[in-house]
N, C-alpha and C. Protein backbone atom coordinates (compact mmCIF):
# COMPACT_ATOMS: atom_id res chain seq x y z
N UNK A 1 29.11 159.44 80.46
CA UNK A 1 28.95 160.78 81.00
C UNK A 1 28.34 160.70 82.39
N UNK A 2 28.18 161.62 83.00
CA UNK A 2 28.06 161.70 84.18
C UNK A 2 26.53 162.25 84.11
N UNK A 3 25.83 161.13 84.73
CA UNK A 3 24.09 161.14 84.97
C UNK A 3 23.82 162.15 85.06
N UNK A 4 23.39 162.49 87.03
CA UNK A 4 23.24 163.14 87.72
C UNK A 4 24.08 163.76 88.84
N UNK A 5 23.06 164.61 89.25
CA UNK A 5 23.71 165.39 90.77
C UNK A 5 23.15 165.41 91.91
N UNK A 6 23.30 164.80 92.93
CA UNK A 6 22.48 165.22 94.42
C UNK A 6 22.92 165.65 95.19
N UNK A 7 22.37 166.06 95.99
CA UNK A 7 22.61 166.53 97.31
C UNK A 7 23.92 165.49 98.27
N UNK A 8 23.76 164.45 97.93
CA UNK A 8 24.73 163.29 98.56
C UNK A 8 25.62 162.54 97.68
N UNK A 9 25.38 162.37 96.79
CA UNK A 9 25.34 161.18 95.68
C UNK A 9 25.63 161.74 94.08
N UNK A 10 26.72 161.00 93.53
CA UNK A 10 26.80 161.79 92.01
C UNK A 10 26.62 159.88 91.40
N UNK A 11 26.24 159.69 90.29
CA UNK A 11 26.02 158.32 89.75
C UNK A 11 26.82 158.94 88.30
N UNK A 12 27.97 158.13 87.80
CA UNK A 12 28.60 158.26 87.12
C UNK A 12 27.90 156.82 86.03
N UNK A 13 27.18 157.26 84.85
CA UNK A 13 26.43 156.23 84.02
C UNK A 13 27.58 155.78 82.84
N UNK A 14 28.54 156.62 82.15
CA UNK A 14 29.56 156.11 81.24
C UNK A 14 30.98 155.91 82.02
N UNK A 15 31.41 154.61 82.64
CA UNK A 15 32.66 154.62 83.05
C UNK A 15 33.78 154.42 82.22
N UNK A 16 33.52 154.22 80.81
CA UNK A 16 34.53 154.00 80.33
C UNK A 16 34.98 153.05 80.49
N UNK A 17 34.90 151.67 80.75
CA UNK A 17 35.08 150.66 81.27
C UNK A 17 34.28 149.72 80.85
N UNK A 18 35.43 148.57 80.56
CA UNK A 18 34.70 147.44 79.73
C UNK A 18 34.19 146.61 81.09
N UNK A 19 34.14 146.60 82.04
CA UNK A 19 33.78 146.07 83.21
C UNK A 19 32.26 146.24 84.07
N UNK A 20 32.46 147.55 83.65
CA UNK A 20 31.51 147.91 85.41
C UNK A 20 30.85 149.38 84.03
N UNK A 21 28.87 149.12 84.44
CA UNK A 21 28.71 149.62 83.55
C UNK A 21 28.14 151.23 84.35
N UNK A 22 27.92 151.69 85.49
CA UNK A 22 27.58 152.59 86.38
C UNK A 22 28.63 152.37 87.80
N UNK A 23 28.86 153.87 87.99
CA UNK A 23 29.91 154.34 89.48
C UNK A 23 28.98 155.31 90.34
N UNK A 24 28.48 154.62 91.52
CA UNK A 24 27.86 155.60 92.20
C UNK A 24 29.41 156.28 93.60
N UNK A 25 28.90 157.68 93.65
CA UNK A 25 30.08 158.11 94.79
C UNK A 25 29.40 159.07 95.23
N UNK A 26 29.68 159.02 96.53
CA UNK A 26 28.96 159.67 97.89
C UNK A 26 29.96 160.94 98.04
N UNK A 27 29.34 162.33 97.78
CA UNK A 27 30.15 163.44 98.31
C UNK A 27 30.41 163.54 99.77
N UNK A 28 31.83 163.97 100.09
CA UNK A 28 31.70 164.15 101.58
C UNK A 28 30.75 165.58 101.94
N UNK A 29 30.32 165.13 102.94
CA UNK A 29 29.79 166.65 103.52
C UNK A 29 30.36 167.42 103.42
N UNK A 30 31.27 167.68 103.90
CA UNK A 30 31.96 169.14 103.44
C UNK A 30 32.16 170.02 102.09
N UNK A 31 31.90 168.93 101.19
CA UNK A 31 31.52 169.58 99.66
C UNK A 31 30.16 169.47 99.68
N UNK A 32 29.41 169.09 100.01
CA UNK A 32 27.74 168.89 99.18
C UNK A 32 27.24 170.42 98.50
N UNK A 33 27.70 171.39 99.42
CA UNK A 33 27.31 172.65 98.55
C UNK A 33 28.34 172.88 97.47
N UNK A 34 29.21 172.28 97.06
CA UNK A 34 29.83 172.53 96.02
C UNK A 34 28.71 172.67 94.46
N UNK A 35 29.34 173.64 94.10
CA UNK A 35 29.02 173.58 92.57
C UNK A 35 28.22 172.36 91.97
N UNK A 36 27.31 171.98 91.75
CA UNK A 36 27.00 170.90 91.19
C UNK A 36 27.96 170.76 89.66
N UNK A 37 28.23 171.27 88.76
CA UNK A 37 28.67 171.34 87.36
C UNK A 37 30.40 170.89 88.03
N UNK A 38 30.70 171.92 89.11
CA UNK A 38 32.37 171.27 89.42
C UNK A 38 32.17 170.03 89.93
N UNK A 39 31.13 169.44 91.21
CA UNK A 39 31.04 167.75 91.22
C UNK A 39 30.96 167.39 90.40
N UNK A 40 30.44 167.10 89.00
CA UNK A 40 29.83 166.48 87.87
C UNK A 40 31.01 166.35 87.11
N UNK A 41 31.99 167.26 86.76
CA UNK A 41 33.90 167.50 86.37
C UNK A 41 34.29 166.44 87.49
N UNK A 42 34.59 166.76 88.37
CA UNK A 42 35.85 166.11 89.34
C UNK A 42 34.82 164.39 89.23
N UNK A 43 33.77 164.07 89.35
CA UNK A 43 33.26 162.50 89.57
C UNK A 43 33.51 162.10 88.19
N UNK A 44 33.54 162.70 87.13
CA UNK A 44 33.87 162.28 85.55
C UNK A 44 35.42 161.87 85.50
N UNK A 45 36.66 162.83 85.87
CA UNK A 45 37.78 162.79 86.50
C UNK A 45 38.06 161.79 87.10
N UNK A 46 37.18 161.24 88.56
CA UNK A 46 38.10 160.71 89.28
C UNK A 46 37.56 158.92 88.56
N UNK A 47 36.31 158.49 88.32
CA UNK A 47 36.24 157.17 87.21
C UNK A 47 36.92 157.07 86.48
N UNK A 48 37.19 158.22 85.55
CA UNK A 48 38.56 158.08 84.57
C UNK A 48 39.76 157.74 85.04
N UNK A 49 40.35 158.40 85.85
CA UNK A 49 41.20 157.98 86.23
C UNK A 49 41.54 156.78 87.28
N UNK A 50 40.54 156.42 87.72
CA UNK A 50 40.07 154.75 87.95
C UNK A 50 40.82 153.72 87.27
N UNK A 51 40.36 154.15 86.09
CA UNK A 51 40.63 153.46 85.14
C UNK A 51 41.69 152.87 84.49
N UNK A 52 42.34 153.86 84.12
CA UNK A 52 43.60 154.26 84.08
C UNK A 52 44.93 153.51 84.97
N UNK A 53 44.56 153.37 86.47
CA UNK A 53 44.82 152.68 87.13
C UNK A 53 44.80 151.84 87.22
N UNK A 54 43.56 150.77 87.01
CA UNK A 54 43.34 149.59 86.54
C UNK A 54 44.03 148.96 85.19
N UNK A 55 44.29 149.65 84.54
CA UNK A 55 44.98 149.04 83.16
C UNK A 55 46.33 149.07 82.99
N UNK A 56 46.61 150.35 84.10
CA UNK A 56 48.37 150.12 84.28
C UNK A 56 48.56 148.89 85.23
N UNK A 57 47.73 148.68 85.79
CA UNK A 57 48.01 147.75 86.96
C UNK A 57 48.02 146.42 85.77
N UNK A 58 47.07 145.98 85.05
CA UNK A 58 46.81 145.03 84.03
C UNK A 58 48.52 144.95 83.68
N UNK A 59 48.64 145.70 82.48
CA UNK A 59 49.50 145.76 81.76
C UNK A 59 50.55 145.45 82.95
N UNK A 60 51.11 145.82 83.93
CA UNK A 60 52.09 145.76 85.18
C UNK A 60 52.25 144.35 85.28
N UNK A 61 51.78 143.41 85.13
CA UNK A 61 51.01 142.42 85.54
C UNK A 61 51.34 141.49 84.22
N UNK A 62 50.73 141.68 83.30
CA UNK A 62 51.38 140.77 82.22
C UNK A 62 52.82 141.00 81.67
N UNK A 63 53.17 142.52 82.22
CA UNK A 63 54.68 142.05 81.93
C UNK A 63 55.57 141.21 82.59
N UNK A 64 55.04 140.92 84.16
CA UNK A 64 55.78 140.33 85.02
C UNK A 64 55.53 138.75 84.65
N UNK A 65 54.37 138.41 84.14
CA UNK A 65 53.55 137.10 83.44
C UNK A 65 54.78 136.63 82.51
N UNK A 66 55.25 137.80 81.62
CA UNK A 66 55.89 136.95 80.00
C UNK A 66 57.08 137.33 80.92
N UNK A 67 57.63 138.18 81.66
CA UNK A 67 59.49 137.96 82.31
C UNK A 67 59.52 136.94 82.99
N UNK A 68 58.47 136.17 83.25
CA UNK A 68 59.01 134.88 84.12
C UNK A 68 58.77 133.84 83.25
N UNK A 69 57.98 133.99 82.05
CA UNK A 69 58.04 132.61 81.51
C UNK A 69 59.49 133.27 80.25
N UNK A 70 59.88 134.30 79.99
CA UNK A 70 61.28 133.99 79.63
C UNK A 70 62.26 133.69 80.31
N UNK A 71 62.39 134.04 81.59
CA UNK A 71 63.45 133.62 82.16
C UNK A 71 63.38 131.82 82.85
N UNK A 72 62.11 130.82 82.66
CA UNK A 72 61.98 129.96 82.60
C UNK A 72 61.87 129.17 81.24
N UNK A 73 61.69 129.52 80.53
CA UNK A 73 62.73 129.12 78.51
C UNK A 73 64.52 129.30 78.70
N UNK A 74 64.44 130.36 79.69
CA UNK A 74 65.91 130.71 79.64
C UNK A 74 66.74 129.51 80.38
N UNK A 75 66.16 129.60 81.38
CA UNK A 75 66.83 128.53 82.37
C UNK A 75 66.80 126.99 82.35
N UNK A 76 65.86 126.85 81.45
CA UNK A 76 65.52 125.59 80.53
C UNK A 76 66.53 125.32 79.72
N UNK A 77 66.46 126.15 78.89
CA UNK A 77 67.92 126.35 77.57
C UNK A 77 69.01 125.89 78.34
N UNK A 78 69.80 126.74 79.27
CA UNK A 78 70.68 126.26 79.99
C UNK A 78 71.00 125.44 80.47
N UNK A 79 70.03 124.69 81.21
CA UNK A 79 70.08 123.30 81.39
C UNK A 79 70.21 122.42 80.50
N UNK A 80 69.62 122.55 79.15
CA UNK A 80 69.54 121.44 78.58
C UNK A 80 71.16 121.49 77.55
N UNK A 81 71.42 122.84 77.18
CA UNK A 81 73.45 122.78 77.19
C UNK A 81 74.02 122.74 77.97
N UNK A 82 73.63 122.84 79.13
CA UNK A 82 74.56 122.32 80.48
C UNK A 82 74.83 120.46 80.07
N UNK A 83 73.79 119.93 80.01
CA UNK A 83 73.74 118.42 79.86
C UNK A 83 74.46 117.82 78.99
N UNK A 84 74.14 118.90 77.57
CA UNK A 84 74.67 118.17 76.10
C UNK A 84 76.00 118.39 76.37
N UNK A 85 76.55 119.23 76.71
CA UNK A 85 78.11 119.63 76.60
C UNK A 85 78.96 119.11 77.57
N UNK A 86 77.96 118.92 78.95
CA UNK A 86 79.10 118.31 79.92
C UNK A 86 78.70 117.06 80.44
N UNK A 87 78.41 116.20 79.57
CA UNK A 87 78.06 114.73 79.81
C UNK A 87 78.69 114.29 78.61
């Protein structure tokens, strides 16, 4: 959940994240008079969706991991009936 509120500064204490256990983020000036309760929503929001990002990126990532080691079993295979059959 989301700590606190300042004048500058929102400290996000539950990120949801098996990584990183606090998110501090600096409001721009031009919001600081915002709502404290709507900063406290949108800094909960935007860690979450941090996140989110990070794990599609993960997942993005190990699929490209297992398509290259099939298509290197694959190309292996081939080779090795390329050999048996035409030798």
């Amino acid at each position: 959940m989301v700590r606190g509120v300042h004048k500058k500064i929102i400290e996000v204490s539950d990120t949801q994240n098996e990584f990183f256990e606090r998110a501090i983020l600096i409001v721009k000036e031009s919001f600081r008079d915002e709502d404290p309760e709507r900063l406290r929503q949108k800094a909960g929001d935007y860690v979450s969706q941090m996140g989110n990002i990070a794990l599609a990126r993960r997942k993005k990532a190990r699929f490209f991991r297992t398509l290259g080691k099939i298509l290197a079993v694959a190309a292996v295979a081939a080779g090795l009936l390329f050999v048996i059959f035409w030798l």
